[in-house]
PDB file of N, CA and C in Angstrom:
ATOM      1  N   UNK A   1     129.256  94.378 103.678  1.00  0.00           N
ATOM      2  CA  UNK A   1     128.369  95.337 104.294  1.00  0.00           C
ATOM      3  C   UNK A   1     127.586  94.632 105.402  1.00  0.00           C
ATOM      4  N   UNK A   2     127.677  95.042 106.356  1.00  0.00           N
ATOM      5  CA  UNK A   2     127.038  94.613 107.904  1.00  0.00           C
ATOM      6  C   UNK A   2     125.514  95.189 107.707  1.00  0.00           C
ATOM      7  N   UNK A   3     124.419  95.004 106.967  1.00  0.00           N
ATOM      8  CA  UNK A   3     122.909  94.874 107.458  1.00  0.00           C
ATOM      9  C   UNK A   3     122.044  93.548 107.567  1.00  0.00           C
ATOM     10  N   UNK A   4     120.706  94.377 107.582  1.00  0.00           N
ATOM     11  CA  UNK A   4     119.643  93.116 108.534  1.00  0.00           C
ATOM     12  C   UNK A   4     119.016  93.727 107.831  1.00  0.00           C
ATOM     13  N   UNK A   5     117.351  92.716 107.698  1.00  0.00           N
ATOM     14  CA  UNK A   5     116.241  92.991 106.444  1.00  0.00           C
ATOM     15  C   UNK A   5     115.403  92.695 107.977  1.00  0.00           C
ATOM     16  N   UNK A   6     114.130  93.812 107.922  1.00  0.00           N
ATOM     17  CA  UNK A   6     113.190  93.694 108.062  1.00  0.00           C
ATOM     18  C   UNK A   6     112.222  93.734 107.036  1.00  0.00           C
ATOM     19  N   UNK A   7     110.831  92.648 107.279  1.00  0.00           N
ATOM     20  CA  UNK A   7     109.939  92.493 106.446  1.00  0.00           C
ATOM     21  C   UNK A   7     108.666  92.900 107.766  1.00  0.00           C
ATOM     22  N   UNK A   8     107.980  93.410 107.048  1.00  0.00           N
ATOM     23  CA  UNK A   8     107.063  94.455 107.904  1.00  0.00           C
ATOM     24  C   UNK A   8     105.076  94.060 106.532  1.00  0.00           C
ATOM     25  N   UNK A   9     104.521  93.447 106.935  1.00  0.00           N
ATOM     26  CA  UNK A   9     103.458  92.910 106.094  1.00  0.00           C
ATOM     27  C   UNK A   9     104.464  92.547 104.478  1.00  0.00           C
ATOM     28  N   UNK A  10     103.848  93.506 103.448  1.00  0.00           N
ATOM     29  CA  UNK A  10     104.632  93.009 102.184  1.00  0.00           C
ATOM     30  C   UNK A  10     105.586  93.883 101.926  1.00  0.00           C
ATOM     31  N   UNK A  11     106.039  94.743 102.820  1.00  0.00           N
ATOM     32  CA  UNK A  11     107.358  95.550 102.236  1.00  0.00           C
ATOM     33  C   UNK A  11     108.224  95.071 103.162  1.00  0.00           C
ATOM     34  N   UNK A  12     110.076  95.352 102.900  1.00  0.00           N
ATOM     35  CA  UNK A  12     111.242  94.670 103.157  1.00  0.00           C
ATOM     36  C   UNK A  12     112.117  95.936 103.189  1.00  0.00           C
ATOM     37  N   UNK A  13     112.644  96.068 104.260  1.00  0.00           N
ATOM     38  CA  UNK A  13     113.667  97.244 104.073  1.00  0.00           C
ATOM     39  C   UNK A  13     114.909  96.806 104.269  1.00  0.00           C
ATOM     40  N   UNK A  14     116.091  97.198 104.005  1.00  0.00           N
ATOM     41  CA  UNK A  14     117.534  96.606 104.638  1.00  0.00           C
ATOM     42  C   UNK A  14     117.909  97.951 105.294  1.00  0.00           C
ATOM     43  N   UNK A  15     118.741  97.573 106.338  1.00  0.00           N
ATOM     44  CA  UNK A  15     119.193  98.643 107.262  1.00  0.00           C
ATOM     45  C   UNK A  15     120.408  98.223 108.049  1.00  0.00           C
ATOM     46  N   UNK A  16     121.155  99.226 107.991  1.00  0.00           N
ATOM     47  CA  UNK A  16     122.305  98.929 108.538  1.00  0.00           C
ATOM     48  C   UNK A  16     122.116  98.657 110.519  1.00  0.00           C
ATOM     49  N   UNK A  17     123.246  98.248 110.569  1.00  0.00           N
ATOM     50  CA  UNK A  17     123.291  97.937 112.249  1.00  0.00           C
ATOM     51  C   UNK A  17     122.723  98.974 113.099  1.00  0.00           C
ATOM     52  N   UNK A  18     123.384 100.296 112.608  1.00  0.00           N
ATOM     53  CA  UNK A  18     123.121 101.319 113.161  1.00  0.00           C
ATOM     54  C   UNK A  18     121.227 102.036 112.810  1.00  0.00           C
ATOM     55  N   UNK A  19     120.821 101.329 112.289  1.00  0.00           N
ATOM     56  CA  UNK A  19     119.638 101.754 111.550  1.00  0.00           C
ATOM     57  C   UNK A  19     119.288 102.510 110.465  1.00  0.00           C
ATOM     58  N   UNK A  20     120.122 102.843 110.295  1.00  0.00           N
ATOM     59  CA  UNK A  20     120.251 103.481 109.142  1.00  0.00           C
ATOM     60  C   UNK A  20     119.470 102.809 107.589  1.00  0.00           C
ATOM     61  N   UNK A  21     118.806 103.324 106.842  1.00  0.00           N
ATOM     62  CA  UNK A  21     118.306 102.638 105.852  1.00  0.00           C
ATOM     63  C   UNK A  21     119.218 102.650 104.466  1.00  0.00           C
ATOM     64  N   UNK A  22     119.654 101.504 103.986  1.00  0.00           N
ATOM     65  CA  UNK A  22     120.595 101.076 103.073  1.00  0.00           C
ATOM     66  C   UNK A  22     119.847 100.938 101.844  1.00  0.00           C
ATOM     67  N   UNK A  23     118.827 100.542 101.392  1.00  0.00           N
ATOM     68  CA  UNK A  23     117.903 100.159 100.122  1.00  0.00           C
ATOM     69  C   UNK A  23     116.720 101.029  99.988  1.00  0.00           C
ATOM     70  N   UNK A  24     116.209 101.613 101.183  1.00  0.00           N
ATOM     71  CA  UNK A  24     114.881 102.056 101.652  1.00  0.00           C
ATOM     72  C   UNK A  24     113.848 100.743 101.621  1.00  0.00           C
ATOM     73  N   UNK A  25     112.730 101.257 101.542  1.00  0.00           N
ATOM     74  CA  UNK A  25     111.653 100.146 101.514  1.00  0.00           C
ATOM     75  C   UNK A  25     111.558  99.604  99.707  1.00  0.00           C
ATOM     76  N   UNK A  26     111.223  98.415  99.509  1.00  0.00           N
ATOM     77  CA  UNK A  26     111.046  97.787  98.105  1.00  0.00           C
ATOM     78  C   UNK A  26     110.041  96.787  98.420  1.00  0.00           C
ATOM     79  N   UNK A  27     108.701  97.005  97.595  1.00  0.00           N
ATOM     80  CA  UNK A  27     108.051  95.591  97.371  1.00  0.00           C
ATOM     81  C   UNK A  27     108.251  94.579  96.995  1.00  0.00           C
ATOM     82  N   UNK A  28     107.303  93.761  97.805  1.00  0.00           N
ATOM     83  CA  UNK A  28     107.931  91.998  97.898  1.00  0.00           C
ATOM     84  C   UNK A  28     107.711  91.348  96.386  1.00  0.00           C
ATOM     85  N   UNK A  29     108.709  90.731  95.943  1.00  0.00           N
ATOM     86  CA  UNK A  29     108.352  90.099  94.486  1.00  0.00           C
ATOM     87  C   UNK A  29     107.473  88.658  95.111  1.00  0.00           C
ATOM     88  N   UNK A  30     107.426  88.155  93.594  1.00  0.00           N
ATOM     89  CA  UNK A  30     106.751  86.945  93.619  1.00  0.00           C
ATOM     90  C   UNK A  30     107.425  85.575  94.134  1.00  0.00           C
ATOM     91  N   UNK A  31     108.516  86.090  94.255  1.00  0.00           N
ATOM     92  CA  UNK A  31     109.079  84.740  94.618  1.00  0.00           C
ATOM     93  C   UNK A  31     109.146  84.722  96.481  1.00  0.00           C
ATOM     94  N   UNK A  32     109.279  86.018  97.303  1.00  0.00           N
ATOM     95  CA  UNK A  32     109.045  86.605  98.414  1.00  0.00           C
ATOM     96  C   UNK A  32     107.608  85.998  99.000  1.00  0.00           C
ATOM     97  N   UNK A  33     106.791  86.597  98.040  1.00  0.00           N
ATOM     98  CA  UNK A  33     105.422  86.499  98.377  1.00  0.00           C
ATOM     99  C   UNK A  33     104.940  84.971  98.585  1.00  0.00           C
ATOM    100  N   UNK A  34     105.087  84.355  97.101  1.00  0.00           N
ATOM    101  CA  UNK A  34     104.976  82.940  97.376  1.00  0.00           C
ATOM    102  C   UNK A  34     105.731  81.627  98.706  1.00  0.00           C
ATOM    103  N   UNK A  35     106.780  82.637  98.546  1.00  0.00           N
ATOM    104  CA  UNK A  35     107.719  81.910  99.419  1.00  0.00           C
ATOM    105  C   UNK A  35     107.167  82.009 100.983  1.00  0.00           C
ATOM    106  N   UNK A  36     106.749  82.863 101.399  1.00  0.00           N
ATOM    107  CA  UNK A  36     105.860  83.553 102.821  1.00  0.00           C
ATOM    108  C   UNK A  36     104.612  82.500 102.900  1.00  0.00           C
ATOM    109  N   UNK A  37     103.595  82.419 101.767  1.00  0.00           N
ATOM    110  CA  UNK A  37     102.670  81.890 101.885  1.00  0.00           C
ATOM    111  C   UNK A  37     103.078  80.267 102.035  1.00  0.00           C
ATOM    112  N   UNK A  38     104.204  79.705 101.519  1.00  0.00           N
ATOM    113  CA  UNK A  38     104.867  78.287 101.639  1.00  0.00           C
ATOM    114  C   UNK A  38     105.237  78.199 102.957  1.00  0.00           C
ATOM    115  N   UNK A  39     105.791  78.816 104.161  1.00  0.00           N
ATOM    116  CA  UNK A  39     106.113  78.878 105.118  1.00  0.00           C
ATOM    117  C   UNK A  39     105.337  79.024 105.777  1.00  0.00           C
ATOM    118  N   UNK A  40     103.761  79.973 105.541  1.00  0.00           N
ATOM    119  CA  UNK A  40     102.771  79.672 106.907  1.00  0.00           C
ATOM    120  C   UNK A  40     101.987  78.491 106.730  1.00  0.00           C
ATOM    121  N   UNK A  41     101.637  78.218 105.427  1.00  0.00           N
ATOM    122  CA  UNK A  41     101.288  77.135 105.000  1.00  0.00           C
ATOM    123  C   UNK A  41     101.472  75.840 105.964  1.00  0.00           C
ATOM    124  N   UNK A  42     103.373  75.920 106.209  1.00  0.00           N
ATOM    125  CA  UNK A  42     104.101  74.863 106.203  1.00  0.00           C
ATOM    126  C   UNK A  42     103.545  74.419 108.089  1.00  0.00           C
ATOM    127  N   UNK A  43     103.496  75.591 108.196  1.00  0.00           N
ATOM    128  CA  UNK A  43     103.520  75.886 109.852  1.00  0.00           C
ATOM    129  C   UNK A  43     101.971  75.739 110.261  1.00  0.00           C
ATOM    130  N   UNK A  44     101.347  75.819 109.797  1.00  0.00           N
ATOM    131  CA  UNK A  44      99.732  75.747 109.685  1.00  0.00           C
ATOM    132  C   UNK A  44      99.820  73.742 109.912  1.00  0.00           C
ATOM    133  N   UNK A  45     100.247  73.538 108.831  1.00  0.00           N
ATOM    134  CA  UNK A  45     100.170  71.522 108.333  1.00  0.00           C
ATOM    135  C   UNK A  45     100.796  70.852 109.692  1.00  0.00           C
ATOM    136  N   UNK A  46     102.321  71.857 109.679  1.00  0.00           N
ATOM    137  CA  UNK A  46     102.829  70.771 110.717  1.00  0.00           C
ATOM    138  C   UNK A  46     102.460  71.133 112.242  1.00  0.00           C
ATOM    139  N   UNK A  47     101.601  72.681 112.724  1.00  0.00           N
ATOM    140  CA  UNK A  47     100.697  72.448 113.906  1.00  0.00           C
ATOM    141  C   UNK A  47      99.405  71.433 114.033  1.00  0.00           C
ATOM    142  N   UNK A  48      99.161  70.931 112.608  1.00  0.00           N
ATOM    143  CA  UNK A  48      97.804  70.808 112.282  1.00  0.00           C
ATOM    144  C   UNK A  48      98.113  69.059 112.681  1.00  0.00           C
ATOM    145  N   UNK A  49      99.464  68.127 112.369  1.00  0.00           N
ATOM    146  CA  UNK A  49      99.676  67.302 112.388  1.00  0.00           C
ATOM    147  C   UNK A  49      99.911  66.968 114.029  1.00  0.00           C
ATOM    148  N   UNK A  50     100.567  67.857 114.419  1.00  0.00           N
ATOM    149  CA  UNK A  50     101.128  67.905 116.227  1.00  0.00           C
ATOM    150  C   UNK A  50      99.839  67.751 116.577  1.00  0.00           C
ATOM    151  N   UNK A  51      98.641  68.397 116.599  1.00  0.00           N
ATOM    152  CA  UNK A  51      97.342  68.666 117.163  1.00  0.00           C
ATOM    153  C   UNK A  51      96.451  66.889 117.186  1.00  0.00           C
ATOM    154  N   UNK A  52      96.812  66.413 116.071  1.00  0.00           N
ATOM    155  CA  UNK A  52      96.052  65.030 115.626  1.00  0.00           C
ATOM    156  C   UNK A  52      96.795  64.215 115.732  1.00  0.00           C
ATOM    157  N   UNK A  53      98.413  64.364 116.171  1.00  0.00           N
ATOM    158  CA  UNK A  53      99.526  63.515 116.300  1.00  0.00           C
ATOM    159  C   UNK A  53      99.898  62.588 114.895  1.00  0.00           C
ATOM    160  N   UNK A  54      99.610  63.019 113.665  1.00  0.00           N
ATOM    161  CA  UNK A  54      99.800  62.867 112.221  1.00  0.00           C
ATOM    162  C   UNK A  54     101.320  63.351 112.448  1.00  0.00           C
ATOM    163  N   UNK A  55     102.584  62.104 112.611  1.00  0.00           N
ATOM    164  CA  UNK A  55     103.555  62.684 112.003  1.00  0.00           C
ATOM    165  C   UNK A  55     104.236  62.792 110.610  1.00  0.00           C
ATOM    166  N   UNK A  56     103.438  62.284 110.554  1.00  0.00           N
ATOM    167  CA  UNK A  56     103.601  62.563 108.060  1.00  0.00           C
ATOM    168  C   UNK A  56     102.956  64.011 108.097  1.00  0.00           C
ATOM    169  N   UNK A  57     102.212  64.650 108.457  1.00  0.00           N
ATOM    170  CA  UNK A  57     101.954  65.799 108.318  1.00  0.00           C
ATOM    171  C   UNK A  57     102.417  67.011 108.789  1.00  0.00           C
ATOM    172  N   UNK A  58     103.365  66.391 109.896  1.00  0.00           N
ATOM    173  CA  UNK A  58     104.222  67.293 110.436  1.00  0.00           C
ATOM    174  C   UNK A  58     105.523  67.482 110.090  1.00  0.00           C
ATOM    175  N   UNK A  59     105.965  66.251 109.311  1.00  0.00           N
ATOM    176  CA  UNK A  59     107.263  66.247 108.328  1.00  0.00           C
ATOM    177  C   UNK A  59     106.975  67.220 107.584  1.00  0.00           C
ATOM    178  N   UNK A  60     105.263  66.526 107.004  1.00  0.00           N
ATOM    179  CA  UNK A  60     104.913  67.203 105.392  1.00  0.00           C
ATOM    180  C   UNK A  60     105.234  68.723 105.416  1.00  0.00           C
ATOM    181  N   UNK A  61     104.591  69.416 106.797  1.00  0.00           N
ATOM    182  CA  UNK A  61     104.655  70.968 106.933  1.00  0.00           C
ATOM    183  C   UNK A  61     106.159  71.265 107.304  1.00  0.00           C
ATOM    184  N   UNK A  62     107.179  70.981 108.095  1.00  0.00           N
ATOM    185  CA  UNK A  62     108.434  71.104 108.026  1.00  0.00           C
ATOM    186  C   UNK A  62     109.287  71.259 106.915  1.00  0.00           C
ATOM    187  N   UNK A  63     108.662  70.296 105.751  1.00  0.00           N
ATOM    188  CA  UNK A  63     109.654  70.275 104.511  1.00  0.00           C
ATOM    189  C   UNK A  63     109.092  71.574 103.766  1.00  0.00           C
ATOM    190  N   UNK A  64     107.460  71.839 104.017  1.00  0.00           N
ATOM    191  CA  UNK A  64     106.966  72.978 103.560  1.00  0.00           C
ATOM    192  C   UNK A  64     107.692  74.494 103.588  1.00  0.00           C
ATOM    193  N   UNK A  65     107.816  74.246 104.744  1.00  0.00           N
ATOM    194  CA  UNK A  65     108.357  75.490 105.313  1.00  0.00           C
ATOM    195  C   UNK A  65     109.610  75.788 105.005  1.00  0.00           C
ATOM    196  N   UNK A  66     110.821  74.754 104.892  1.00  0.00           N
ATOM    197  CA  UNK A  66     111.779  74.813 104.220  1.00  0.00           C
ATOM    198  C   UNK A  66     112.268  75.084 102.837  1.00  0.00           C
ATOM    199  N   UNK A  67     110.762  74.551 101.986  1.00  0.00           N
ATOM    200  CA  UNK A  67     110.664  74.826 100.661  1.00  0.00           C
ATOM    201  C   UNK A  67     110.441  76.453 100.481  1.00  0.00           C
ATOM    202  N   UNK A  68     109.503  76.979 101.353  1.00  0.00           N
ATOM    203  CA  UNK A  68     109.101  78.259 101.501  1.00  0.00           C
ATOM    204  C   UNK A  68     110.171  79.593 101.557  1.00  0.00           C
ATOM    205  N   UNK A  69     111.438  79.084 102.791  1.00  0.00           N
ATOM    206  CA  UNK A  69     112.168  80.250 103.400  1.00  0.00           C
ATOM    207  C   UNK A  69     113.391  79.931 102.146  1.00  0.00           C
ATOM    208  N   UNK A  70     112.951  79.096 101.433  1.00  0.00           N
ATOM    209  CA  UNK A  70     114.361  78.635 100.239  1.00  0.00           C
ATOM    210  C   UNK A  70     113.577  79.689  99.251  1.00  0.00           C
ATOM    211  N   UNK A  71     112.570  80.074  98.500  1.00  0.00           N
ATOM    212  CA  UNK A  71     111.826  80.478  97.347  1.00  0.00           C
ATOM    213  C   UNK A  71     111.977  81.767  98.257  1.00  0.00           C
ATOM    214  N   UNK A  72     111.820  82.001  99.510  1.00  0.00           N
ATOM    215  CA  UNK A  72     111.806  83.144  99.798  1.00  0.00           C
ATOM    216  C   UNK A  72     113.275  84.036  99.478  1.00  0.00           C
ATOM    217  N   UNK A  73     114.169  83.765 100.211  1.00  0.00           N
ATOM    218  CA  UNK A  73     115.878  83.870 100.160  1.00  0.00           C
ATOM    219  C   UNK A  73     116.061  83.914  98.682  1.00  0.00           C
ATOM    220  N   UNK A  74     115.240  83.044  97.710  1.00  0.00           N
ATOM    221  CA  UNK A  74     115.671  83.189  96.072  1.00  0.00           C
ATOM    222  C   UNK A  74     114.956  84.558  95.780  1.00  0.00           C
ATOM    223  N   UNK A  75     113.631  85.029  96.356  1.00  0.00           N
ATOM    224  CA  UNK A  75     113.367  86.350  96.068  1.00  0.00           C
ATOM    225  C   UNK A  75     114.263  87.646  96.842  1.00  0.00           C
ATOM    226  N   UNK A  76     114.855  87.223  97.772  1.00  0.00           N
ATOM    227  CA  UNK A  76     115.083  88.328  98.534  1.00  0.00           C
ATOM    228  C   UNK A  76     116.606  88.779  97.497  1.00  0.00           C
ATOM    229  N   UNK A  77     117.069  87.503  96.713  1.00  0.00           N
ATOM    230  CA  UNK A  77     118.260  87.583  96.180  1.00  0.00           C
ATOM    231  C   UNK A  77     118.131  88.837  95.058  1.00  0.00           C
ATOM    232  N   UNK A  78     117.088  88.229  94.591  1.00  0.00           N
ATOM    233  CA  UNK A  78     116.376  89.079  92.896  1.00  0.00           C
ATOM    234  C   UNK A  78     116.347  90.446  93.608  1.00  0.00           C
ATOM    235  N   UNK A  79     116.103  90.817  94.545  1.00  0.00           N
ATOM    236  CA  UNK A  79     115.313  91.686  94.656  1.00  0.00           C
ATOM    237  C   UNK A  79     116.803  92.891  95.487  1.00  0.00           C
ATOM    238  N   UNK A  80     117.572  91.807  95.761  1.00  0.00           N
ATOM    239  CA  UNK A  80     119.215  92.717  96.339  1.00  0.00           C
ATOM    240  C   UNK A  80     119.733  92.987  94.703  1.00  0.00           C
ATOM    241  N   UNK A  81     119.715  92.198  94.048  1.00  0.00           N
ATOM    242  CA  UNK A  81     120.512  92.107  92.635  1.00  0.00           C
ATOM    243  C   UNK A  81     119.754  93.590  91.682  1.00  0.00           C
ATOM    244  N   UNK A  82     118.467  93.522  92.054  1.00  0.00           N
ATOM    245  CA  UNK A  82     117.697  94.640  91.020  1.00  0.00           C
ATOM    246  C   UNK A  82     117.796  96.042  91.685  1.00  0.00           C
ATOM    247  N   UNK A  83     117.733  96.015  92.783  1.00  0.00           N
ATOM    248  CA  UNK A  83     118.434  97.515  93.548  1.00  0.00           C
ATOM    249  C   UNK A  83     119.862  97.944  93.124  1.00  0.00           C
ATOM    250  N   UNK A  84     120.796  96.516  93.420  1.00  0.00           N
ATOM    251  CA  UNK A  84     122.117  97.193  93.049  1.00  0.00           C
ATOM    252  C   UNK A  84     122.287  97.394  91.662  1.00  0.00           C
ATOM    253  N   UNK A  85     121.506  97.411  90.502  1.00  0.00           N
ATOM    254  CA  UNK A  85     121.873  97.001  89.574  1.00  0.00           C
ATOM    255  C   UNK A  85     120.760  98.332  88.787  1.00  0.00           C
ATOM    256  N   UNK A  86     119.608  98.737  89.835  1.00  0.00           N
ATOM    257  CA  UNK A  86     119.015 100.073  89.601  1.00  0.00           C
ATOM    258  C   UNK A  86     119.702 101.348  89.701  1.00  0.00           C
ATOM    259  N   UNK A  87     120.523 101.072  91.180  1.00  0.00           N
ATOM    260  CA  UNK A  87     120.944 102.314  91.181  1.00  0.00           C
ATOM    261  C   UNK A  87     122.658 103.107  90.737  1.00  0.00           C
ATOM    262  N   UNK A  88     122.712 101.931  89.734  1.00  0.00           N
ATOM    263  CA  UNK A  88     123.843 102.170  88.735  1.00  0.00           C
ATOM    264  C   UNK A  88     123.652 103.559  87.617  1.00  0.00           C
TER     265      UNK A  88
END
């Protein structure tokens, strides 16, 4: 299936190419949520390191952020798996 996820504050819709809405809208789980806050986090540390020229802190926020869009992608998974598996 050919869609794209927009995330719009804490809701996530999937939609086909054509726009069409495939899931409708579903709230963000915890692993979404946390995962978002790991990624601005991450991006916050490693501007924060660029700014003071701290490059341990700019790794530190890079790996952050990576940790983040990984916990995120593990929620977005839960959260494809519990739709298809709702609307059985």
């Amino acid at each position: 299936m050919n869609f794209e996820k927009r995330r719009i504050g804490l809701v996530s819709s999937f939609y086909l190419k054509n726009g069409e809405s495939v899931y409708g809208e579903l709230k963000m789980n915890k692993d979404q949520f946390n995962g978002t806050a790991k990624d601005i986090a991450g991006k916050v540390q490693q501007a924060a390191g660029k700014m003071t020229g701290n490059k341990e802190q700019q790794i530190k926020g890079a790996g952050k952020q990576i940790e983040g869009k990984m916990q995120e992608t593990r929620g977005d998974l839960k959260q494809a798996v519990n739709s298809v598996t709702a609307k059985k």
